[in-house]
Protein backbone atom coordinates (compact mmCIF):
# COMPACT_ATOMS: atom_id res chain seq x y z
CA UNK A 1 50.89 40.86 26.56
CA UNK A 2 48.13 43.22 26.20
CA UNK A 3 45.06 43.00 28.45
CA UNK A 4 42.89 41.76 25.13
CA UNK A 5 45.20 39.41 23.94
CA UNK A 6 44.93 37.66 27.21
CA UNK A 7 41.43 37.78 27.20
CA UNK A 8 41.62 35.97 24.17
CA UNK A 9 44.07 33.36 24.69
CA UNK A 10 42.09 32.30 27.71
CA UNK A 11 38.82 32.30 25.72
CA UNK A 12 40.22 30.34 23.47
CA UNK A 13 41.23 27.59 25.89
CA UNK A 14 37.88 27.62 27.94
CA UNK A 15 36.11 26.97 24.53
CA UNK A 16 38.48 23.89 24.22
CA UNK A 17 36.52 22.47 27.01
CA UNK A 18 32.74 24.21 26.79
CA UNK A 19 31.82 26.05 23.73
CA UNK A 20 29.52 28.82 25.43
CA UNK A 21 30.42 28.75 29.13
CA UNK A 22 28.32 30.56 31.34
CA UNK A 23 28.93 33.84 33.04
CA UNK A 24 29.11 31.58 36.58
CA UNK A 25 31.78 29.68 34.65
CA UNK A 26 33.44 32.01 34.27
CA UNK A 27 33.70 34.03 37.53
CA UNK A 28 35.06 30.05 38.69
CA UNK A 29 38.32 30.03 35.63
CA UNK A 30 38.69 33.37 36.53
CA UNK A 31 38.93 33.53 40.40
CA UNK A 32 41.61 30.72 40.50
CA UNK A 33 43.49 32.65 38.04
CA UNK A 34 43.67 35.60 40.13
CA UNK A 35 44.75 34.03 43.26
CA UNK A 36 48.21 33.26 41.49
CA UNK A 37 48.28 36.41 39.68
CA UNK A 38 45.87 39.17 41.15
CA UNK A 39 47.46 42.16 39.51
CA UNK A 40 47.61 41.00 36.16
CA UNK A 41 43.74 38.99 35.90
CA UNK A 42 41.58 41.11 38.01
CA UNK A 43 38.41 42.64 36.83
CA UNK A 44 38.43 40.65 33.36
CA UNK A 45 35.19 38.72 34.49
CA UNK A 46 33.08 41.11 32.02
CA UNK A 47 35.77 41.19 29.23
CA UNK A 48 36.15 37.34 28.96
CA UNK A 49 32.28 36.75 28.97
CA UNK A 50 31.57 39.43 26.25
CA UNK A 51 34.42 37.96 24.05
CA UNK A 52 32.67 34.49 24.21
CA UNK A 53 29.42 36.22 23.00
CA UNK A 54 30.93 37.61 20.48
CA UNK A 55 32.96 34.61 19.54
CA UNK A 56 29.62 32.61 19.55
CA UNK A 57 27.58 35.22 17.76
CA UNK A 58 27.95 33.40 14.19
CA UNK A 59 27.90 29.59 15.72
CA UNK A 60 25.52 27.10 16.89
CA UNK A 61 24.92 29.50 19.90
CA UNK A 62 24.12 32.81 18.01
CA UNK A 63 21.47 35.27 19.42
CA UNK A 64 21.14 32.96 22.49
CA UNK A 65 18.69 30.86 20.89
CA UNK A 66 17.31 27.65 22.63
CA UNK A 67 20.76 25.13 22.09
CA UNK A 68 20.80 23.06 19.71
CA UNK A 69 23.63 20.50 18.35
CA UNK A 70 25.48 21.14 14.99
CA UNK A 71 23.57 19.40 12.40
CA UNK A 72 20.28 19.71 13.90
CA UNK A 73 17.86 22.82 14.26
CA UNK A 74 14.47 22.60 15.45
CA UNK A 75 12.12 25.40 17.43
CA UNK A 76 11.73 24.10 21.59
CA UNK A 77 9.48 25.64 24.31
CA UNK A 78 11.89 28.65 24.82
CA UNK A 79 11.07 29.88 21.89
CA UNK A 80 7.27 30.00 22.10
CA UNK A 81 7.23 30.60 26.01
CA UNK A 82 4.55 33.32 26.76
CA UNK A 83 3.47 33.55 22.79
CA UNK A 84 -0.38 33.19 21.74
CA UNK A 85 0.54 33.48 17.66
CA UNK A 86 3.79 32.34 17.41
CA UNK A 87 3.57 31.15 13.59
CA UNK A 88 0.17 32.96 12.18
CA UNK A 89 -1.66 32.08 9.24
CA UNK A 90 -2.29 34.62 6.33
CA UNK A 91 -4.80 37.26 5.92
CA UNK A 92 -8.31 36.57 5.15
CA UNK A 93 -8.13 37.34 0.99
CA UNK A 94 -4.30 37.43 0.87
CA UNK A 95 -1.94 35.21 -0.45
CA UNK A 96 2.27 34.74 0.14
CA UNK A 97 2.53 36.96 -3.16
CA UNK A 98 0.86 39.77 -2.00
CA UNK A 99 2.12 39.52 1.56
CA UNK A 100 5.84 39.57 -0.47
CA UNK A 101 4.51 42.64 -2.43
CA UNK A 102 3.89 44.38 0.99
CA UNK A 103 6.79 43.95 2.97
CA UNK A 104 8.74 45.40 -0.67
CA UNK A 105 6.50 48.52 -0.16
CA UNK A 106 7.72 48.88 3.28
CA UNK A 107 10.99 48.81 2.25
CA UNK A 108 10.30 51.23 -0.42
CA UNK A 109 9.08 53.46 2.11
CA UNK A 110 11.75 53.65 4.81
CA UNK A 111 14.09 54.32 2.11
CA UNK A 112 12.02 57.54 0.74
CA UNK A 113 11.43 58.78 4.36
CA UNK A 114 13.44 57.11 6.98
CA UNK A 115 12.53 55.72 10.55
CA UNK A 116 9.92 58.81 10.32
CA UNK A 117 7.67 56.84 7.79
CA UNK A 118 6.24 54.85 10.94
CA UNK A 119 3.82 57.77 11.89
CA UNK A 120 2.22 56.71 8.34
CA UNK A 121 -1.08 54.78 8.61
CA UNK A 122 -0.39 52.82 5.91
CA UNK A 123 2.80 51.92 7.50
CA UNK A 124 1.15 50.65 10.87
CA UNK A 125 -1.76 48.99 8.77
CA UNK A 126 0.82 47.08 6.58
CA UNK A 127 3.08 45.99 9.32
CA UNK A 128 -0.11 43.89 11.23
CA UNK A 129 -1.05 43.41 7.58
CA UNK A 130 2.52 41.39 7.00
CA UNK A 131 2.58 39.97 10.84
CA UNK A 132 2.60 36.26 9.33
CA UNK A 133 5.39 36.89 6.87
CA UNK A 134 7.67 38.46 9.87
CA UNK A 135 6.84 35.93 11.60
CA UNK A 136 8.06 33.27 9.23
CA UNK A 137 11.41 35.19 8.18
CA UNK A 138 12.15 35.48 12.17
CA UNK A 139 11.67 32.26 12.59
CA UNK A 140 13.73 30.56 9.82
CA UNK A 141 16.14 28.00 10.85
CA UNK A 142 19.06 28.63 11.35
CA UNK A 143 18.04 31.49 12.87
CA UNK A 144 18.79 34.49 10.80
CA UNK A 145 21.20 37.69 11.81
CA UNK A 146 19.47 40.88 13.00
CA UNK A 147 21.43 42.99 9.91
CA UNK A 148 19.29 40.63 7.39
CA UNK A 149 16.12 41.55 9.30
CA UNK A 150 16.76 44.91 9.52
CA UNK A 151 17.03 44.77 5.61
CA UNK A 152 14.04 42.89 4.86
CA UNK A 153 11.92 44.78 7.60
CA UNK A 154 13.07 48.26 8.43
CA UNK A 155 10.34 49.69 10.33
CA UNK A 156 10.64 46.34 12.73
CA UNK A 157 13.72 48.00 14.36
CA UNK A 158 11.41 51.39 15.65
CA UNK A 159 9.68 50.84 19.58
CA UNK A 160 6.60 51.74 17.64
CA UNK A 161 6.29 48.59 15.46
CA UNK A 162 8.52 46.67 18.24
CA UNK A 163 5.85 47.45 20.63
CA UNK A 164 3.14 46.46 17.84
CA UNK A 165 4.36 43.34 17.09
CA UNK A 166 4.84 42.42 20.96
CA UNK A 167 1.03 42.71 21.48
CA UNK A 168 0.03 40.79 18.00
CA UNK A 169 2.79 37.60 19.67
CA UNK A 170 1.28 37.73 23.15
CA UNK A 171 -1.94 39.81 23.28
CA UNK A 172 -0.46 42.10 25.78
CA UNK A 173 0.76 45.81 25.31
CA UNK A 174 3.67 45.82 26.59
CA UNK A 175 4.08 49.43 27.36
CA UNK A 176 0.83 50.18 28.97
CA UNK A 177 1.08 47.24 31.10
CA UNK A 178 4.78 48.73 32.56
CA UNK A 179 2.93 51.96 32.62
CA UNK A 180 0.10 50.87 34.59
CA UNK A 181 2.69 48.44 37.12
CA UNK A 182 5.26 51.46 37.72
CA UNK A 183 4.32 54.76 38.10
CA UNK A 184 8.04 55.73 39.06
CA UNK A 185 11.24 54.17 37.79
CA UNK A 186 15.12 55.48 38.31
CA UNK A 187 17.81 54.94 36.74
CA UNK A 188 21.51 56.59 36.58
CA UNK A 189 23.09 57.95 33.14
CA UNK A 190 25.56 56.50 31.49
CA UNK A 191 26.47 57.94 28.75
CA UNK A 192 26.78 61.98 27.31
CA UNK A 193 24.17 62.60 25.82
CA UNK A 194 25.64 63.66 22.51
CA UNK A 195 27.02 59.83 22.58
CA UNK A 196 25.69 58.54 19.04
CA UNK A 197 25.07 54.67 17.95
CA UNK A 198 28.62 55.16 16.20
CA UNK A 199 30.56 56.23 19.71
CA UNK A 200 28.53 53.75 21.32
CA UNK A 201 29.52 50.73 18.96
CA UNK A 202 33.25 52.08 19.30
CA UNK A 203 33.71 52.71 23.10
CA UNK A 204 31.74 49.48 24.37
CA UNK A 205 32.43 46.29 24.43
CA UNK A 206 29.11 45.42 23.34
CA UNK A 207 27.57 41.58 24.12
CA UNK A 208 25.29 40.00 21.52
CA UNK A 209 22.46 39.91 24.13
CA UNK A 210 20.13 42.82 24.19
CA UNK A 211 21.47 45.99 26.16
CA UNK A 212 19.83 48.86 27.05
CA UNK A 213 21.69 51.84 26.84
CA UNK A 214 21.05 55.32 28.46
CA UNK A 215 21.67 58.61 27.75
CA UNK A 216 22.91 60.72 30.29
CA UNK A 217 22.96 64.70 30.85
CA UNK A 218 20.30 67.39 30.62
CA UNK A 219 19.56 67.75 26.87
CA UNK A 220 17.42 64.21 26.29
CA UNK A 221 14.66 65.78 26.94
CA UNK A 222 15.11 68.50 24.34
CA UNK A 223 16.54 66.26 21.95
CA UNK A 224 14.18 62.98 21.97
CA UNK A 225 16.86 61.03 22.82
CA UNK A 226 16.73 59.22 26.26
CA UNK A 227 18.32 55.16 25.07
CA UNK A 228 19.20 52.99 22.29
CA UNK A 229 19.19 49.20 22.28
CA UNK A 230 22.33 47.29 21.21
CA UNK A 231 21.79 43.54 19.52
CA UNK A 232 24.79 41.61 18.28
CA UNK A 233 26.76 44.09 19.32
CA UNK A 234 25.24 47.01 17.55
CA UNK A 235 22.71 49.53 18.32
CA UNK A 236 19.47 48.39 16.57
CA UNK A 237 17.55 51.60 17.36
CA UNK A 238 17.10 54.47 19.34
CA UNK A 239 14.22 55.96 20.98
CA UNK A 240 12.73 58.95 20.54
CA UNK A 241 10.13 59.25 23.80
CA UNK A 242 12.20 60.56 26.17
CA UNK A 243 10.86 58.29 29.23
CA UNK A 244 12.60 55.12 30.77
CA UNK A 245 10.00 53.10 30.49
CA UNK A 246 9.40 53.34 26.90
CA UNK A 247 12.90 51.84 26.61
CA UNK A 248 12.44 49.19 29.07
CA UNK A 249 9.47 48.09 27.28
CA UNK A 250 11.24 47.95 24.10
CA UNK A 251 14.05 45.69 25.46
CA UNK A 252 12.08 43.39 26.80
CA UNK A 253 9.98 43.11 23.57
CA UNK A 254 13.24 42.23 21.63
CA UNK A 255 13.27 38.73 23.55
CA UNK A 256 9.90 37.70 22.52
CA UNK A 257 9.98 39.08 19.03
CA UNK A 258 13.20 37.98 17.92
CA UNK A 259 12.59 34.42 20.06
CA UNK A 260 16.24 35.05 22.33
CA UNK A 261 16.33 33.65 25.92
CA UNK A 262 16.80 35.50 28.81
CA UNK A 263 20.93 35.42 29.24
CA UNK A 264 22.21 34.42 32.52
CA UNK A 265 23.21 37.02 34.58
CA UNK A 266 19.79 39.18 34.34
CA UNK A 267 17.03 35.64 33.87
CA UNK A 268 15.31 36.19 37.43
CA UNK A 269 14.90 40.12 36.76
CA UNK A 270 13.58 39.58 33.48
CA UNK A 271 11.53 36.66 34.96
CA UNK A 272 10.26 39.34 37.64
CA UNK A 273 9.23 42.38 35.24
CA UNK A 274 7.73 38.97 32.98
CA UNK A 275 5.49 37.81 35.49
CA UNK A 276 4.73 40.57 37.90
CA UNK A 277 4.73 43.87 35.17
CA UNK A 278 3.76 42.45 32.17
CA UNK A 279 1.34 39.96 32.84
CA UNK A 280 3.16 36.60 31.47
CA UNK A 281 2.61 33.73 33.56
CA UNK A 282 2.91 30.40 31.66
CA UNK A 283 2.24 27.55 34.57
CA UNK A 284 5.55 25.46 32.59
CA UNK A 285 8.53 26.35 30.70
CA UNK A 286 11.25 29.31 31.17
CA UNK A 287 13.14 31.52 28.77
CA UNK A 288 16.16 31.10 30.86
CA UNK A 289 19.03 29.58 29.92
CA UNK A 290 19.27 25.60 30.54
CA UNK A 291 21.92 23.44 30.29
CA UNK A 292 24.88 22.90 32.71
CA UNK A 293 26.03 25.55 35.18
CA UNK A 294 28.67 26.11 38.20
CA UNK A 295 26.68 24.81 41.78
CA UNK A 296 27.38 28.16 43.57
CA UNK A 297 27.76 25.88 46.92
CA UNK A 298 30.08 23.27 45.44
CA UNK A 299 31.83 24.81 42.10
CA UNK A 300 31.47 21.94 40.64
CA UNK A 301 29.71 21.97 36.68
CA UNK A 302 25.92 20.66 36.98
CA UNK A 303 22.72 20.45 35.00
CA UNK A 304 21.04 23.21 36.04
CA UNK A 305 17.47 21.90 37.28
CA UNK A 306 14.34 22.73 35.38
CA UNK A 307 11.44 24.74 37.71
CA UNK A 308 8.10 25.31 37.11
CA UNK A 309 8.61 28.69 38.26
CA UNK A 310 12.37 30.18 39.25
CA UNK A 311 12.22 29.89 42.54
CA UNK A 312 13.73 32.89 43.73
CA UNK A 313 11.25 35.15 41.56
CA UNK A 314 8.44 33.16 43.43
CA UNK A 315 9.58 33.70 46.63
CA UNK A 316 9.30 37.05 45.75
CA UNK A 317 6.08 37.17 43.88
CA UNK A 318 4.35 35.77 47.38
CA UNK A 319 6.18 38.30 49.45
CA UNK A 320 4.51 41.12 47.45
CA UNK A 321 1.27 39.61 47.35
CA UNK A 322 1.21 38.88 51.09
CA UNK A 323 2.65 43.13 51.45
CA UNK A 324 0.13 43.90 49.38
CA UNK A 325 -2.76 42.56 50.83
CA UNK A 326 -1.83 43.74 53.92
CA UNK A 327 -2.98 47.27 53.24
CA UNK A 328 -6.80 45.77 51.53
């Protein structure tokens, strides 16, 4: 049987039992397997949580949304964690129809000139013009796919108007505030940098959380193209300033803007660039995952307990303060 065929198949039966299980979960199903057959099962901890994601990605648990059951929808704390003007009100003077008539020029705009159209003014003045009606489209329920956004608002899926739309949700600018927190940041290459969003989409096994993807090699620089972001298991966009942090910023935007919770695996980092970079610090309420989770002392499935504050991320918030005022 071929190694994704037996990805599968065991998907299929650990959804029998838990319809998203976590990546913890998983590392448990997966260990026992490989005791009994360790050439055959090991190193398929990745494969077998990327194929639930993408199993999920048109269910009740698409874009890793707050859960919710079957037949009933509704907007939680998750959602508007961190948010100042999570559902706006219209424009002094406007009214839905205009708004409408707007977002269609938009449209009519990217497809005359491309991605390029968002060093327009009118472009930048429209988008904070049609905030409120992005707003309301992004947060329909059910939730709607990032290809039907994209179609509807174009110019959303540049860093530009990602980073715009950021600061209009939370008052903060997200870049400048990484900007101002890191002055250095390193990373290692992954990818050629020829690799396009097609080789990309083809060669990875892509999750439907956000990823950012670098570009490896010597030529970003001279080509303006240093990462892309991947959502759904496609690239969304790619960026054009050549700088880490640019994409890093842009990433972490996606969660707020597009209302997704932090996934699993990378919750406290995100927590930690959340609260100590960007300048969120809600006193209640996470974007982490909740819901049941494998106790790593026991192995046993258990609601995972709800905390002011993940603990581990505030263990480490008072560390730095207490280095840091040290040298005052």
């Amino acid at each position: 049987m071929e190694r994704r065929q037996k990805v599968r198949v065991l998907v299929d039966e650990m959804r029998r039992y838990e319809a998203n299980p976590t990546r913890s979960q998983c590392l448990t199903v997966i260990r026992k397997i490989i005791r009994q057959y360790p050439k055959t099962f090991a190193d398929m901890t990745a494969d077998v949580k990327n194929r639930i994601e993408n199993v999920n990605r048109g269910g009740v648990y698409a874009h890793h949304r707050a859960s919710r059951s079957s037949s009933t929808y509704k907007r939680g704390p998750t959602d508007t964690y961190g948010c100042t003007t999570f559902l706006p009100k219209l424009p002094p003077e406007e009214t839905n129809e205009t708004v409408e008539q707007n977002r269609q020029r938009l449209v009519e705009i990217y497809r005359q000139e491309g991605a390029g159209g968002v060093e327009r003014a009118e472009v930048k003045n429209q988008m904070e013009l049609t905030f409120c009606l992005q707003r309301r489209h992004i947060n329909e329920l059910p939730p709607p796919d990032i290809e039907n956004m994209r179609s509807k608002w174009p110019f959303l899926f540049t860093p530009r108007c990602i980073y715009a739309h950021f600061e209009l949700l939370t008052d903060i600018n997200v870049l400048r505030s990484l900007e101002l927190s890191m002055a250095e940041c390193y990373c290692h290459p992954v990818f050629a940098v020829s690799a396009t969003a097609a080789d990309v989409e083809t060669t990875l096994t892509l999750p439907a959380s956000p990823r950012l993807i670098l570009l490896g090699g010597t030529g970003q620089v001279t080509t303006g193209r240093l990462w892309m972001i991947t959502l759904e298991g496609r690239v969304i966009f790619e960026g054009i300033t050549p700088t880490f942090l640019t994409g890093l910023a842009a990433v972490f935007a996606i969660y707020y803007v597009f209302n997704l919770q932090y996934q699993e695996e990378a919750a406290c980092t995100l927590e930690f660039i959340q609260r100590r970079f960007i300048g969120i610090n809600p006193e209640r309420g996470t974007k982490a995952i909740r819901g049941k989770v494998v106790s790593k002392k026991t192995g046993v499935i258990v609601q995972k307990k709800s905390a002011t504050v993940n603990t581990h991320v505030s263990t480490l918030l008072k560390n730095l303060l207490d280095y840091e005022w040290d040298f005052i």
